[in-house]
N, C-alpha and C. Protein backbone atom coordinates (compact mmCIF):
# COMPACT_ATOMS: atom_id res chain seq x y z
N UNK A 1 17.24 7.87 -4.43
CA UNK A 1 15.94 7.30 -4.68
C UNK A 1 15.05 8.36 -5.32
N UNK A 2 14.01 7.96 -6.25
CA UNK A 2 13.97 8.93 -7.15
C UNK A 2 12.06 9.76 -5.77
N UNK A 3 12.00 10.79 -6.62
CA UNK A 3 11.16 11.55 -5.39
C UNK A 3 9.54 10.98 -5.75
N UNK A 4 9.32 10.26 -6.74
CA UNK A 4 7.27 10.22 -6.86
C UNK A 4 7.86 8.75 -7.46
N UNK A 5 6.86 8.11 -7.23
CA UNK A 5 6.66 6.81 -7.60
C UNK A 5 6.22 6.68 -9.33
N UNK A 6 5.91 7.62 -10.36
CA UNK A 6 6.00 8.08 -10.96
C UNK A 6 7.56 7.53 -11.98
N UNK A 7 8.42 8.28 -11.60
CA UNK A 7 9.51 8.56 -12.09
C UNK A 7 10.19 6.78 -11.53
N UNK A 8 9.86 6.33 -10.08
CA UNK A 8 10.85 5.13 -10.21
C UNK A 8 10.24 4.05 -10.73
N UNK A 9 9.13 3.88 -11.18
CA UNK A 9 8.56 2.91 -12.22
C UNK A 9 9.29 2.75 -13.42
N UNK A 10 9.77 4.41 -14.02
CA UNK A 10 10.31 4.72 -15.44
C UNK A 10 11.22 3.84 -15.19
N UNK A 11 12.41 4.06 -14.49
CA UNK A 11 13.13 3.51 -14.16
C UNK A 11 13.11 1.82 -14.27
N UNK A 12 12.28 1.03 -14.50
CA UNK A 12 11.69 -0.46 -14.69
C UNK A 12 12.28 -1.21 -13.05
N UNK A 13 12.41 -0.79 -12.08
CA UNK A 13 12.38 -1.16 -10.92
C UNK A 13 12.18 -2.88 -10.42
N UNK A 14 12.41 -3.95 -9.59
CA UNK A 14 12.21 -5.11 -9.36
C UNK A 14 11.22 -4.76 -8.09
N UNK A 15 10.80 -5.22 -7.86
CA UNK A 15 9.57 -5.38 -6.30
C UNK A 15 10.19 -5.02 -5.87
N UNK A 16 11.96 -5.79 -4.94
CA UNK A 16 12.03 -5.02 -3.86
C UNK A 16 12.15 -3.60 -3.76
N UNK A 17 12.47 -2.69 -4.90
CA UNK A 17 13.12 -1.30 -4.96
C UNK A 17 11.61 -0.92 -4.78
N UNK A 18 10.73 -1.58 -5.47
CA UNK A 18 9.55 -0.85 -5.59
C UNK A 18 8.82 -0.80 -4.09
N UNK A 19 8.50 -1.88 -3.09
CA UNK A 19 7.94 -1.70 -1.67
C UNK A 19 9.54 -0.88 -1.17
N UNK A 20 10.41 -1.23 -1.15
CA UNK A 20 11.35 0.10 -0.91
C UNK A 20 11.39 1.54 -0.45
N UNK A 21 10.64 1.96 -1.49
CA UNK A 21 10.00 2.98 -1.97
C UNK A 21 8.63 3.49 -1.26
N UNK A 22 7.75 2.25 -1.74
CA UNK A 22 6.81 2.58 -0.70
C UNK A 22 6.40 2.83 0.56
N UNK A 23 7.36 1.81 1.36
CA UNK A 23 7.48 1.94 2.86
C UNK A 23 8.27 3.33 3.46
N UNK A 24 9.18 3.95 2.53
CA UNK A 24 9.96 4.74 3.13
C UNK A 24 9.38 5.97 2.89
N UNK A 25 9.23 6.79 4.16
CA UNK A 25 8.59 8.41 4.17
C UNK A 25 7.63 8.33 6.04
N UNK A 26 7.49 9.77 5.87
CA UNK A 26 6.89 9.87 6.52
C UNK A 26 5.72 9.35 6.66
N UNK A 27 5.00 9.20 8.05
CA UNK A 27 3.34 8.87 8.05
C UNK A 27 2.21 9.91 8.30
N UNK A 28 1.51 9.96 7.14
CA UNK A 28 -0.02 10.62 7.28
C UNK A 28 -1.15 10.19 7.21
N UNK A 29 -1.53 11.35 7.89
CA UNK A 29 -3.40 10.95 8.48
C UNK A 29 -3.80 10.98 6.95
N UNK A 30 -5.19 10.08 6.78
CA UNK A 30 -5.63 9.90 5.26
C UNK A 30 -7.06 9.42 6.32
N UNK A 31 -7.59 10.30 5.62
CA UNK A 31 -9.52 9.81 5.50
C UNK A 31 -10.12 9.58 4.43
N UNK A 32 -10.87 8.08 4.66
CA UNK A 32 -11.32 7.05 4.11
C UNK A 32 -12.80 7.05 3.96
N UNK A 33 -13.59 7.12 3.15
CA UNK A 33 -15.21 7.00 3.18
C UNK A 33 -15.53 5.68 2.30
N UNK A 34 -15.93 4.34 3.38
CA UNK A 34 -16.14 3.48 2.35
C UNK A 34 -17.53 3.28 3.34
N UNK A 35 -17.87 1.83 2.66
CA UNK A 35 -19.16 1.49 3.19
C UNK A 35 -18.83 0.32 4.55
N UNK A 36 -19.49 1.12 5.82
CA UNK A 36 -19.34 0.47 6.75
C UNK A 36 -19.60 -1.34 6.74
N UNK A 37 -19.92 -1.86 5.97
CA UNK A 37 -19.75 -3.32 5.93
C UNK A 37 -18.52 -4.11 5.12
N UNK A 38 -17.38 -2.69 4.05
CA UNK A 38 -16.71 -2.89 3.93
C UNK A 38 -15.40 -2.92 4.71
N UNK A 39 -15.71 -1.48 5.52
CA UNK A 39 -14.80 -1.70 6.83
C UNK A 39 -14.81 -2.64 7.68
N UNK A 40 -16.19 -2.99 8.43
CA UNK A 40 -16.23 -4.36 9.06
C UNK A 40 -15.45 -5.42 8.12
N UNK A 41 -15.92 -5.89 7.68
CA UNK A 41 -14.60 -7.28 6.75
C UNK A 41 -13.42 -7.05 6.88
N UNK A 42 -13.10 -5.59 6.51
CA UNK A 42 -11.65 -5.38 6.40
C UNK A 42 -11.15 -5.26 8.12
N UNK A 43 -11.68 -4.83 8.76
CA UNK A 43 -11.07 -5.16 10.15
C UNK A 43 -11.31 -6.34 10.95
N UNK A 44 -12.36 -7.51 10.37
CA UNK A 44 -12.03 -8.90 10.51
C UNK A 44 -11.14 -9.61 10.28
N UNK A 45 -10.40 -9.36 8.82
CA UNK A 45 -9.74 -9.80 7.70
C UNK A 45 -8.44 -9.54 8.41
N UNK A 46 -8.15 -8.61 9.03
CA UNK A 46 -6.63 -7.56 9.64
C UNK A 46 -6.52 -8.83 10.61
N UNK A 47 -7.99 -8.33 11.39
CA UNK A 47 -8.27 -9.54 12.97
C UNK A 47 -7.23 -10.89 12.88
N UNK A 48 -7.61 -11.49 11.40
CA UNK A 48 -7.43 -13.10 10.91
C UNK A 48 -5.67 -12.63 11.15
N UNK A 49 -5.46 -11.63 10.37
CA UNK A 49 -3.98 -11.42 10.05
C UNK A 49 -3.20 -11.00 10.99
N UNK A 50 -3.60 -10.90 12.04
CA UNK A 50 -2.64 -10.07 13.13
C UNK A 50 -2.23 -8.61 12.96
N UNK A 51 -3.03 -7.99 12.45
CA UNK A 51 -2.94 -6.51 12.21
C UNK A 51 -3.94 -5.31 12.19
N UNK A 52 -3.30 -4.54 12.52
CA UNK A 52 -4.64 -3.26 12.45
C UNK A 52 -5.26 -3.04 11.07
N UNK A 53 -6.71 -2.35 11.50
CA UNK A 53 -6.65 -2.00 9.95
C UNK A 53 -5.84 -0.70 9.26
N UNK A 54 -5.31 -0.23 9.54
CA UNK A 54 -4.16 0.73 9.17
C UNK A 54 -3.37 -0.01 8.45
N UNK A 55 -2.79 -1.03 8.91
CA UNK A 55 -1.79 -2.05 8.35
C UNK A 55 -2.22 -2.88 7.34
N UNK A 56 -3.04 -3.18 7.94
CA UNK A 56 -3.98 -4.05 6.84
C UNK A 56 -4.09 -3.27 5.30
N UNK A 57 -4.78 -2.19 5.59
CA UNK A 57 -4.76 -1.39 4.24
C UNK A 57 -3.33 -0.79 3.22
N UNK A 58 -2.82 -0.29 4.51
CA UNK A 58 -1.43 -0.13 3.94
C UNK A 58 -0.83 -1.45 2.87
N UNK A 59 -0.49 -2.78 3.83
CA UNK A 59 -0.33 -3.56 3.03
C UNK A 59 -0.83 -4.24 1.35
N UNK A 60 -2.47 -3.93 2.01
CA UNK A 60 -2.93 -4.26 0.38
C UNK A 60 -2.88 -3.11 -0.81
N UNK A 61 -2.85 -1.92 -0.15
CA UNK A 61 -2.10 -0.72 -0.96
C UNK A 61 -0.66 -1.10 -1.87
N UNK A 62 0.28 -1.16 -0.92
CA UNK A 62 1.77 -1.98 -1.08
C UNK A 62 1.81 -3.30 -1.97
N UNK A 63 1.17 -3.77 -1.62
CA UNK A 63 1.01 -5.27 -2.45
C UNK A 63 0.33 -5.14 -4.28
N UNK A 64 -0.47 -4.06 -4.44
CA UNK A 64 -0.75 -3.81 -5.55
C UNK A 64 -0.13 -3.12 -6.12
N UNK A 65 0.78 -1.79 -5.98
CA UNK A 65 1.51 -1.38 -6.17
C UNK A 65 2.43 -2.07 -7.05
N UNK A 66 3.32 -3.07 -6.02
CA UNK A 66 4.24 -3.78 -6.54
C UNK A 66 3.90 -5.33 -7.10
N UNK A 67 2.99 -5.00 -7.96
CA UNK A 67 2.89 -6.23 -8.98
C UNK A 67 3.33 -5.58 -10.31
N UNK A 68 4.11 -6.83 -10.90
CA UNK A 68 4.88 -6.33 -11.94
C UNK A 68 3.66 -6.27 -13.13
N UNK A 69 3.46 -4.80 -14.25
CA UNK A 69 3.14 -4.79 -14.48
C UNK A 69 2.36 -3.87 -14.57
N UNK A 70 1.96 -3.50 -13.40
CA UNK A 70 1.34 -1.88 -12.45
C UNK A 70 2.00 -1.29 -12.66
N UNK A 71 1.83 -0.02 -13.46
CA UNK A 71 2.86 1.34 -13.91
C UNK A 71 1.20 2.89 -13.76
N UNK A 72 2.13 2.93 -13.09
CA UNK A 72 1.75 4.80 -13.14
C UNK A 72 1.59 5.74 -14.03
């Protein structure tokens, strides 16, 4: 699997290789500065979905990523 997301785009990849990719690695701490009424929504929005907002974000991270079309 190729090492930066970068290089497996070149590659012209299908979705699944591409969340593939994304999901697999280690997990890190990442700090976020948005506007507290954007966080509120977004941890309503998780609420609706059955998920944290960790997950929540992750996912909509992941989900944009792998729309065909999105290149690096």
């Amino acid at each position: 699997m190729p090492d930066s997301y970068k290089k497996l785009i070149k590659n012209n990849p299908d979705e699944t290789e591409i969340r593939s990719f994304l999901v697999d690695g280690d997990q890190v701490s990442v700090t976020l500065r948005i506007p507290d009424t954007l966080c509120d929504a977004a941890k309503e929005e998780a609420a609706l979905w059955g998920m944290s907002f960790s997950a929540f974000v992750r996912t909509c991270v992941i989900e944009e990523f792998s729309k065909k079309g999105v290149r690096a």
